[in-house]
Protein backbone atom coordinates (compact mmCIF):
# COMPACT_ATOMS: atom_id res chain seq x y z
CA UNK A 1 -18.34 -85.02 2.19
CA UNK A 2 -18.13 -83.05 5.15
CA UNK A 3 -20.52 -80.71 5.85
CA UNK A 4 -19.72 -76.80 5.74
CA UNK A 5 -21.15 -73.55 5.90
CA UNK A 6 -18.89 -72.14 2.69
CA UNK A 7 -21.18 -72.19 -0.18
CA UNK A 8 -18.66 -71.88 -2.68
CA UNK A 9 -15.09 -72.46 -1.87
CA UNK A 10 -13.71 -70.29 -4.83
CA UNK A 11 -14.77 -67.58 -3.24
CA UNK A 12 -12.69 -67.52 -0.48
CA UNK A 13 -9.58 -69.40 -2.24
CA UNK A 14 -8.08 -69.72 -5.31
CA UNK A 15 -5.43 -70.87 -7.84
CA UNK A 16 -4.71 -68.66 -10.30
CA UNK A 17 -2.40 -70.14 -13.19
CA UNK A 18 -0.97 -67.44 -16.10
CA UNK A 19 1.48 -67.26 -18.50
CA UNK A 20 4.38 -64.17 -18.23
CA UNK A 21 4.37 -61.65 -20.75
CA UNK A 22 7.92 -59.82 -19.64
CA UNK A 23 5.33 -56.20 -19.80
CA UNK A 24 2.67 -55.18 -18.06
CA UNK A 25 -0.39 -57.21 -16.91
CA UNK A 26 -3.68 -57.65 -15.25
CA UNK A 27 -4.58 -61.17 -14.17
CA UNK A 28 -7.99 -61.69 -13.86
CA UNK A 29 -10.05 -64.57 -12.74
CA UNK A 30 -9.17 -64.96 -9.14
CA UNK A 31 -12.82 -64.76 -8.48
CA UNK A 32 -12.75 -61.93 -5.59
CA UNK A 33 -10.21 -58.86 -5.09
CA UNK A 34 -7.22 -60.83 -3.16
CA UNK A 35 -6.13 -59.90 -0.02
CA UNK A 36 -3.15 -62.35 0.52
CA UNK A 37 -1.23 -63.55 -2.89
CA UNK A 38 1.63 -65.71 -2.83
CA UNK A 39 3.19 -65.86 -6.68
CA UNK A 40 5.61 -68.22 -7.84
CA UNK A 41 7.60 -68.50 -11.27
CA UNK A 42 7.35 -72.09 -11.99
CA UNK A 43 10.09 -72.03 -14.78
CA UNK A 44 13.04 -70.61 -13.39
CA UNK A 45 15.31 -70.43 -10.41
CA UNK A 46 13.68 -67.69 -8.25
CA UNK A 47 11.77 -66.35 -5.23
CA UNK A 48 8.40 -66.94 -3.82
CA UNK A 49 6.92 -63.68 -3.63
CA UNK A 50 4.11 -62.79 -1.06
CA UNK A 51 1.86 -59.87 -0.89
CA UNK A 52 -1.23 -58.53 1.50
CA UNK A 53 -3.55 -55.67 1.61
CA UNK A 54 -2.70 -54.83 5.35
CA UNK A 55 0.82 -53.90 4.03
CA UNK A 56 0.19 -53.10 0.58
CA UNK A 57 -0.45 -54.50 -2.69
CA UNK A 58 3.37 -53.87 -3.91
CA UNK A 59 4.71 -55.25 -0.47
CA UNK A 60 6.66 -58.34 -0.88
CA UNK A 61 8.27 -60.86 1.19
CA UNK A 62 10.23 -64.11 -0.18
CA UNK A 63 9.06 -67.54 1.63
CA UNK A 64 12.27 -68.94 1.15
CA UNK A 65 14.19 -65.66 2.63
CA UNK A 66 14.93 -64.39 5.65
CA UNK A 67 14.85 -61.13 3.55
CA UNK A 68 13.54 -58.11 4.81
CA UNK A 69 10.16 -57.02 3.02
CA UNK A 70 10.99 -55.32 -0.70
CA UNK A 71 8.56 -52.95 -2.47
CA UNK A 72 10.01 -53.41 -6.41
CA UNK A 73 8.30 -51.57 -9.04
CA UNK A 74 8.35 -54.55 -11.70
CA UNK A 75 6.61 -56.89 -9.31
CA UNK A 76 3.17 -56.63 -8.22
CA UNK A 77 1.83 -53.50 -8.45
CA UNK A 78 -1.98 -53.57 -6.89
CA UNK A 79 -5.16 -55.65 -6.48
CA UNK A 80 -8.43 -55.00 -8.81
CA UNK A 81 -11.52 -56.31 -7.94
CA UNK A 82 -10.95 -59.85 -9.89
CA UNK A 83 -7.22 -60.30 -9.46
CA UNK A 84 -3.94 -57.66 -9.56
CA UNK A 85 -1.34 -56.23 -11.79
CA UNK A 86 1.76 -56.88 -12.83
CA UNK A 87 5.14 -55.21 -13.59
CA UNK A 88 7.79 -56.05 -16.00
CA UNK A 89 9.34 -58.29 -13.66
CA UNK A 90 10.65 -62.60 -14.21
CA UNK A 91 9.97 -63.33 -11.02
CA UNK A 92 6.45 -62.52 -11.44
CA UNK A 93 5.83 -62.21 -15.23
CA UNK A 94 8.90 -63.43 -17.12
CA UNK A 95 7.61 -63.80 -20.78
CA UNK A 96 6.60 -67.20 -21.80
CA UNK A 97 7.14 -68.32 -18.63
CA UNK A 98 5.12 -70.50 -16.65
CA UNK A 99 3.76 -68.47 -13.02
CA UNK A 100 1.35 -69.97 -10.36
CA UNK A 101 -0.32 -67.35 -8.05
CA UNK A 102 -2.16 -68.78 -4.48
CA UNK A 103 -4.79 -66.41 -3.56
CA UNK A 104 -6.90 -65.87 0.19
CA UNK A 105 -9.85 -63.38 0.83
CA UNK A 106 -8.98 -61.85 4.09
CA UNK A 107 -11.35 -58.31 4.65
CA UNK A 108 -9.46 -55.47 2.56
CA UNK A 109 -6.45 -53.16 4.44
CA UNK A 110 -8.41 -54.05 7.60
CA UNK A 111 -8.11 -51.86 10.73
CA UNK A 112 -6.80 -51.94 13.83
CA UNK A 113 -7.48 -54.80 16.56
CA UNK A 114 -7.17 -53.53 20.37
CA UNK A 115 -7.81 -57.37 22.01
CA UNK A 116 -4.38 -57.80 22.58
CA UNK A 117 -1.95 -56.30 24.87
CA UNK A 118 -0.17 -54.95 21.38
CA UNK A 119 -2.79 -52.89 19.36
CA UNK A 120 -2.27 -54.19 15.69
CA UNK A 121 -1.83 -51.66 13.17
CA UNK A 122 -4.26 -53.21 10.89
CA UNK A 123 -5.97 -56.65 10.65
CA UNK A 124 -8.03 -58.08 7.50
CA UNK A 125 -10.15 -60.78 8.67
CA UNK A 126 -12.26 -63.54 6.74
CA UNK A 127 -13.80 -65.03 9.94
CA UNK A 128 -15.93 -67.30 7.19
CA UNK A 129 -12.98 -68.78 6.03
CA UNK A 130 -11.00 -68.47 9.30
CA UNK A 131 -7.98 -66.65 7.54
CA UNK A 132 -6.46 -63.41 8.74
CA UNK A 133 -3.89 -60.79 8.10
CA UNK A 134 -2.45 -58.59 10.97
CA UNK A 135 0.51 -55.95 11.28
CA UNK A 136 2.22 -55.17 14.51
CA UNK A 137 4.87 -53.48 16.33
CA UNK A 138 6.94 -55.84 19.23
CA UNK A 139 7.49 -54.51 22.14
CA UNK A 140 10.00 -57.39 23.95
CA UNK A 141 7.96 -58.30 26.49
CA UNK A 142 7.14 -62.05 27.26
CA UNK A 143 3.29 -62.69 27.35
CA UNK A 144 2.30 -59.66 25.04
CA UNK A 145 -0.58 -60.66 22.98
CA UNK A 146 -1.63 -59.60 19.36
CA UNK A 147 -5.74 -60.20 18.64
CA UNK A 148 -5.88 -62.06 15.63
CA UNK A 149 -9.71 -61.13 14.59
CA UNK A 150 -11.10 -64.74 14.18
CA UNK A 151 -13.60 -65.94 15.76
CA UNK A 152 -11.63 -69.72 16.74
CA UNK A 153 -8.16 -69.98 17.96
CA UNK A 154 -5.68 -70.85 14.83
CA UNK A 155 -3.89 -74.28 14.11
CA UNK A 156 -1.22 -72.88 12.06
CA UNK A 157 0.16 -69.05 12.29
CA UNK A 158 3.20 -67.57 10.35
CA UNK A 159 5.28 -64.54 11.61
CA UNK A 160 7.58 -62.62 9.79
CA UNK A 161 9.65 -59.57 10.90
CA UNK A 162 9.51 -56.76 8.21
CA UNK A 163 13.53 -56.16 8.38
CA UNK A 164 15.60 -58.87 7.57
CA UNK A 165 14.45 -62.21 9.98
CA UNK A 166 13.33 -65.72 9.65
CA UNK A 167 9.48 -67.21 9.04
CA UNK A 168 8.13 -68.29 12.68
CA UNK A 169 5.42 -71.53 11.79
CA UNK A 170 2.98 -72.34 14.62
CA UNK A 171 0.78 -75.15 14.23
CA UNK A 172 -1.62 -77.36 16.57
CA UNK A 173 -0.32 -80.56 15.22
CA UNK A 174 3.18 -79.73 15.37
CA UNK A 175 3.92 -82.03 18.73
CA UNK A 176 1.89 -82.53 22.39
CA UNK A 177 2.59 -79.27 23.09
CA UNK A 178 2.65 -76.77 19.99
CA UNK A 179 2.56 -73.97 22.24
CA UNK A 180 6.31 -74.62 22.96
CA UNK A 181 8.10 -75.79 19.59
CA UNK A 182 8.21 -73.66 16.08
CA UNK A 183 9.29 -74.10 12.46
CA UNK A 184 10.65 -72.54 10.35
CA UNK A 185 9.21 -71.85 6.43
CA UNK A 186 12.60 -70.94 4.99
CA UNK A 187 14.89 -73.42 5.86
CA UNK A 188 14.33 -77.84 5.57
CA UNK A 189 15.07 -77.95 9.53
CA UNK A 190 12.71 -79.76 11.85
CA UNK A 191 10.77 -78.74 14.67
CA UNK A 192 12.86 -76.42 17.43
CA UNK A 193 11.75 -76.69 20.88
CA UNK A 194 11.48 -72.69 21.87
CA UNK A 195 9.83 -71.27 24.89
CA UNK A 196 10.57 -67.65 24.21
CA UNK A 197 8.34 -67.76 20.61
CA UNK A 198 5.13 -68.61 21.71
CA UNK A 199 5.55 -67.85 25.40
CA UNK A 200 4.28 -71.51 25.90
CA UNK A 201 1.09 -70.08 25.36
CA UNK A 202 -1.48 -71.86 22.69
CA UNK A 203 -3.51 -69.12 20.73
CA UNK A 204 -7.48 -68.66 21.98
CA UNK A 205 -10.41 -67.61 19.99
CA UNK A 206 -9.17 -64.09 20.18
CA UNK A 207 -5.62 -63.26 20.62
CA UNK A 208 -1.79 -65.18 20.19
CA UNK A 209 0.66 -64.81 22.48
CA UNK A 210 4.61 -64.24 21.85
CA UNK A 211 7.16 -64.27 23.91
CA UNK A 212 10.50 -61.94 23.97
CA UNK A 213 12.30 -63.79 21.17
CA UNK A 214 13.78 -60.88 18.58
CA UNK A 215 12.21 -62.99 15.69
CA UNK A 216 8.51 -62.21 16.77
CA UNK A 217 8.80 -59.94 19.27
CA UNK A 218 11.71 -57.20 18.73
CA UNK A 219 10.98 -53.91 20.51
CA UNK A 220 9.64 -51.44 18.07
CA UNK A 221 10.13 -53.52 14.86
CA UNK A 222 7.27 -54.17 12.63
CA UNK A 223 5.83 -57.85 12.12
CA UNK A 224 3.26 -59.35 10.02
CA UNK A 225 1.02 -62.21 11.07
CA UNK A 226 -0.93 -64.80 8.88
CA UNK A 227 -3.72 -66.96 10.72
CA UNK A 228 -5.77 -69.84 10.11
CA UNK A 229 -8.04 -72.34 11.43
CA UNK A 230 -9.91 -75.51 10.23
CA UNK A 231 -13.34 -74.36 8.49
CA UNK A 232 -15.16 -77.78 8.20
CA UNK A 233 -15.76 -78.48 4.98
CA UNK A 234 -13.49 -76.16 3.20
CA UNK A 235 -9.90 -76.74 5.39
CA UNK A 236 -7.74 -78.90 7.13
CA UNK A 237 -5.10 -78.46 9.05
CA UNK A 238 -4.00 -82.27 10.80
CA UNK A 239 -1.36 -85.15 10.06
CA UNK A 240 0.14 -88.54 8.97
CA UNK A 241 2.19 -91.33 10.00
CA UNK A 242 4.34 -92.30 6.43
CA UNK A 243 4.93 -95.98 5.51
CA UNK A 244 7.74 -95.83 2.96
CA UNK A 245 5.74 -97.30 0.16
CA UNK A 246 4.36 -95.71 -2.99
CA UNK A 247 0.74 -97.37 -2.16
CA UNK A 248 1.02 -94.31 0.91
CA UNK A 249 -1.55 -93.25 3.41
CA UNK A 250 -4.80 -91.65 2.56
CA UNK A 251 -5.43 -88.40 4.59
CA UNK A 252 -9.25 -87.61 4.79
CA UNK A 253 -10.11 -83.85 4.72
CA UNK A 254 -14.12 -83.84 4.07
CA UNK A 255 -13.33 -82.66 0.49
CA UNK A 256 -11.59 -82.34 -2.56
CA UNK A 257 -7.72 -80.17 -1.73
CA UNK A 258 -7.28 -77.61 -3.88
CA UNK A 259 -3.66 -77.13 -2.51
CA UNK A 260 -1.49 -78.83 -0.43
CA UNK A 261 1.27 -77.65 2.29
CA UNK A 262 3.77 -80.40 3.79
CA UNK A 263 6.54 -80.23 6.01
CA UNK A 264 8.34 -83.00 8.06
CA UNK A 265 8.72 -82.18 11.12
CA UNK A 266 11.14 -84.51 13.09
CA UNK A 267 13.84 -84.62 10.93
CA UNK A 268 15.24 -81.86 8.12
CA UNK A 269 13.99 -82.11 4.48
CA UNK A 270 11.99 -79.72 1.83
CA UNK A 271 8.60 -78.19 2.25
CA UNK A 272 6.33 -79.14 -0.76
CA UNK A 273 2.98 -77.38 -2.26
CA UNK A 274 0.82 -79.42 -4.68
CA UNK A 275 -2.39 -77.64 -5.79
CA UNK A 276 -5.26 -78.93 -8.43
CA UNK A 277 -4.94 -76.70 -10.71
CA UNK A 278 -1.49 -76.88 -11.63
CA UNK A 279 -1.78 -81.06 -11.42
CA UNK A 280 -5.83 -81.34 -12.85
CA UNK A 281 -4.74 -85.03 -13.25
CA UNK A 282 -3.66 -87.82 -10.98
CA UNK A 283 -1.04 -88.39 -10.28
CA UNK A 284 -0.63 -84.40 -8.72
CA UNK A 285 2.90 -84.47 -9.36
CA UNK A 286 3.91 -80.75 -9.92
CA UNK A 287 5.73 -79.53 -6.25
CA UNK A 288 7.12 -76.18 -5.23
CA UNK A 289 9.10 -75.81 -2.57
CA UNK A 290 8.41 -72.89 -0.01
CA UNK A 291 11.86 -72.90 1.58
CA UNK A 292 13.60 -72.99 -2.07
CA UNK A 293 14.52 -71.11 -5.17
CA UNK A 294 14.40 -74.54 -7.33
CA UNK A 295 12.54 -74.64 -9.98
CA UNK A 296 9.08 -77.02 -9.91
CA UNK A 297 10.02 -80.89 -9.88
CA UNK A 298 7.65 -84.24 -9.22
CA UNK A 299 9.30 -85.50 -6.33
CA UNK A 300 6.42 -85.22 -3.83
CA UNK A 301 3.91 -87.25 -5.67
CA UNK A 302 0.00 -87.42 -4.44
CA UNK A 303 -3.19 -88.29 -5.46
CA UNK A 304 -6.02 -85.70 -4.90
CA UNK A 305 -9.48 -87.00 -4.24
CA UNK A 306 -12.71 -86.12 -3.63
CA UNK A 307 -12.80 -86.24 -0.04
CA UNK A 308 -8.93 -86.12 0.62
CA UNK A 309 -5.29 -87.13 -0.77
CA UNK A 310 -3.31 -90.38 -0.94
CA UNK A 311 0.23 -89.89 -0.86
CA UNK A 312 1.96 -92.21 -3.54
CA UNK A 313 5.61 -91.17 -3.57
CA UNK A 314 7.35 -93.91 -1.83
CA UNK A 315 10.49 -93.73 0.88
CA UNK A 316 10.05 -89.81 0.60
CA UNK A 317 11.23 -87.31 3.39
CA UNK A 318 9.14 -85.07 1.73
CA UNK A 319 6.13 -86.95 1.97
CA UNK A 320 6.16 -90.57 3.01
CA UNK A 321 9.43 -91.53 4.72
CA UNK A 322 9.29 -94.51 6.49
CA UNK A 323 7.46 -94.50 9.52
CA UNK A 324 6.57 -90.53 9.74
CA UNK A 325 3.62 -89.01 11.08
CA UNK A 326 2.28 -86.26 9.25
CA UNK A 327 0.68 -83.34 9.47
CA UNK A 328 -2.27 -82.19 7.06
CA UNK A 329 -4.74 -79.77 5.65
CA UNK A 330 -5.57 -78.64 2.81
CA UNK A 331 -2.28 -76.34 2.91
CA UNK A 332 -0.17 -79.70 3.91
CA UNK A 333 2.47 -79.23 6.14
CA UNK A 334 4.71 -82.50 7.13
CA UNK A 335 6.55 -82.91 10.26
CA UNK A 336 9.02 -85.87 10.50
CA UNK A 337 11.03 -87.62 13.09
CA UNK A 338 14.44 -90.24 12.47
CA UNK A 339 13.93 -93.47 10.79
CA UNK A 340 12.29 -95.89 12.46
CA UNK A 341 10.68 -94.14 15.15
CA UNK A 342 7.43 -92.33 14.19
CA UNK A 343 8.06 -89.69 11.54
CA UNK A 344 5.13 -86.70 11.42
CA UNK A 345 3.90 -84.41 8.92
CA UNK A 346 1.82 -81.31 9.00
CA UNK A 347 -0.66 -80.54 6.68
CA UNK A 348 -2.12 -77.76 5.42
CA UNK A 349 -5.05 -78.03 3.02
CA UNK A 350 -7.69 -76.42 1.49
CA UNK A 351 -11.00 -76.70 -0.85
């Protein structure tokens, strides 16, 4: 195992999994007050809702929406010190029903970070765990820079625009030159070469930069930023070249995943989340799909060891087409090229 400075991983991450009531509820057991909670019914045809501290507890955004950000009273309704609470809501507590909620540990509602050229209006920061939350206002201007309050540069970012607008995916391992190319977490496209997203500018150990596209960077529209960087030890954020076969590549992380992000990124298919709590058993079967309102299916099949995962679903876009690098961490995100030429993957995982 890789050797890390996170004593326990749980409290920094966690997998929460609950069953709906269609009332009210508190969901306890997260292990630390969450700061970032993504919740998705795994039952039904639905949303995947997202929530932070730096906006507020009852803030949501949909992952597989270009949405603008909803504040619904039978949703979430706050964070307690061991989890949050529930409205009356299906997507997030449909009675009977099956729900999955991701959780991070960022640094509460945060506060403002002046490193940048754009002063954030708040930003929650677990420099332990490299995560962070951030808020801020564009301004148009190519070059402007938000600080990020980590302590390393990030390998993968998301940006979202408050109003209605698409989910901007940075991430180190995307191509040569990350700083110029972008995803895109609600839609199955690959990789976009862009130079008006990042500027052409890869992130340092204190601020991103954006340039003047209207999806990061609209003048005086609000934005939220999500940051991360590999913590050794506790996650991973790298890839994979796919053979085709259900014997697949092994991707070593240091550890054991406790969730899984993938994404091909050369060629247009489904992002996929697998996660040990909702598959305790090999094979880790159970996938969600970030981009999509389906319900959960087992067509991204892995197996999740102690010091990484071995992809076993064979001839998938998903996970193991022919010939396709691959991105990982402990959040997996897959990038993917034509047939026959290397395919990639990005990866996002962590402990």
């Amino acid at each position: 195992m890789a050797y890390t400075t996170i004593n326990k991983s749980t409290d920094h991450f966690n997998t929460v999994l609950y069953t709906g009531n269609g009332g009210t509820q508190t969901i306890s057991g997260v292990g630390f007050q969450p700061d970032f909670n993504w919740i998705r019914n795994r039952d039904i045809v639905t949303n995947h809702l997202l929530f932070d501290a730096v906006r507020g507890a009852s803030k949501s955004l949909r992952s597989d929406s270009t949405a603008a950000e909803g504040s619904a009273s039978d949703e979430q309704t706050g964070y307690v010190s061991d989890g949050f609470t529930l409205g009356t809501g299906e997507d997030v507590n449909g009675n009977a029903e099956k729900i999955v909620a991701w959780n991070w540990k960022a640094n509460g509602a945060g506060s403002s970070n002046t490193e940048g050229s754009i002063n954030t209006g708040g930003t929650s920061a677990n420099t332990d765990a490299g995560f962070s939350i951030s808020t801020y206002t564009g301004n148009a201007t190519s070059g402007a820079t938000i600080g990020h309050g980590l302590t390393k540069a990030p390998t993968w970012m998301l940006v979202k625009k408050l109003t209605s607008g698409g989910w901007f995916v940075y991430h180190e391992f995307n191509t040569a030159a990350p700083e110029t190319d972008e995803l895109n977490l609600e839609v199955t496209e690959a990789t976009q070469d862009s130079d008006n997203i990042w500027d052409d500018t890869a992130p340092t150990a204190t601020v991103m930069s954006l340039g003047n596209n209207g999806g990061v960077n609209a003048n005086n529209v609000a934005f939220v930023l999500y940051c991360w960087h590999d913590v050794e030890g506790f996650s991973k954020f790298g890839g994979y070249t796919g053979n085709g076969v259900a014997d697949g590549p092994f991707i070593y992380t240091g550890f054991r995943p406790a969730f899984v992000l993938t994404k091909v990124t050369n060629a247009a298919d489904d992002w996929s989340i697998a996660d040990n709590k909702r598959s305790p058993f090999n094979v880790a079967g159970e996938s969600l799909r970030p981009n999509s309102t389906a319900v959960e299916d087992s067509a991204a099949d892995i197996d999740i060891l102690s010091n990484g995962f071995k992809v076993r679903q064979a001839d998938s876009h998903r996970i193991n087409y022919l010939i396709i690098n691959m991105i990982s961490l402990s959040l997996i995100h897959i990038s993917e090229p034509t047939r026959r030429t290397p395919i990639s993957y990005a990866v996002f995982c962590l402990k």
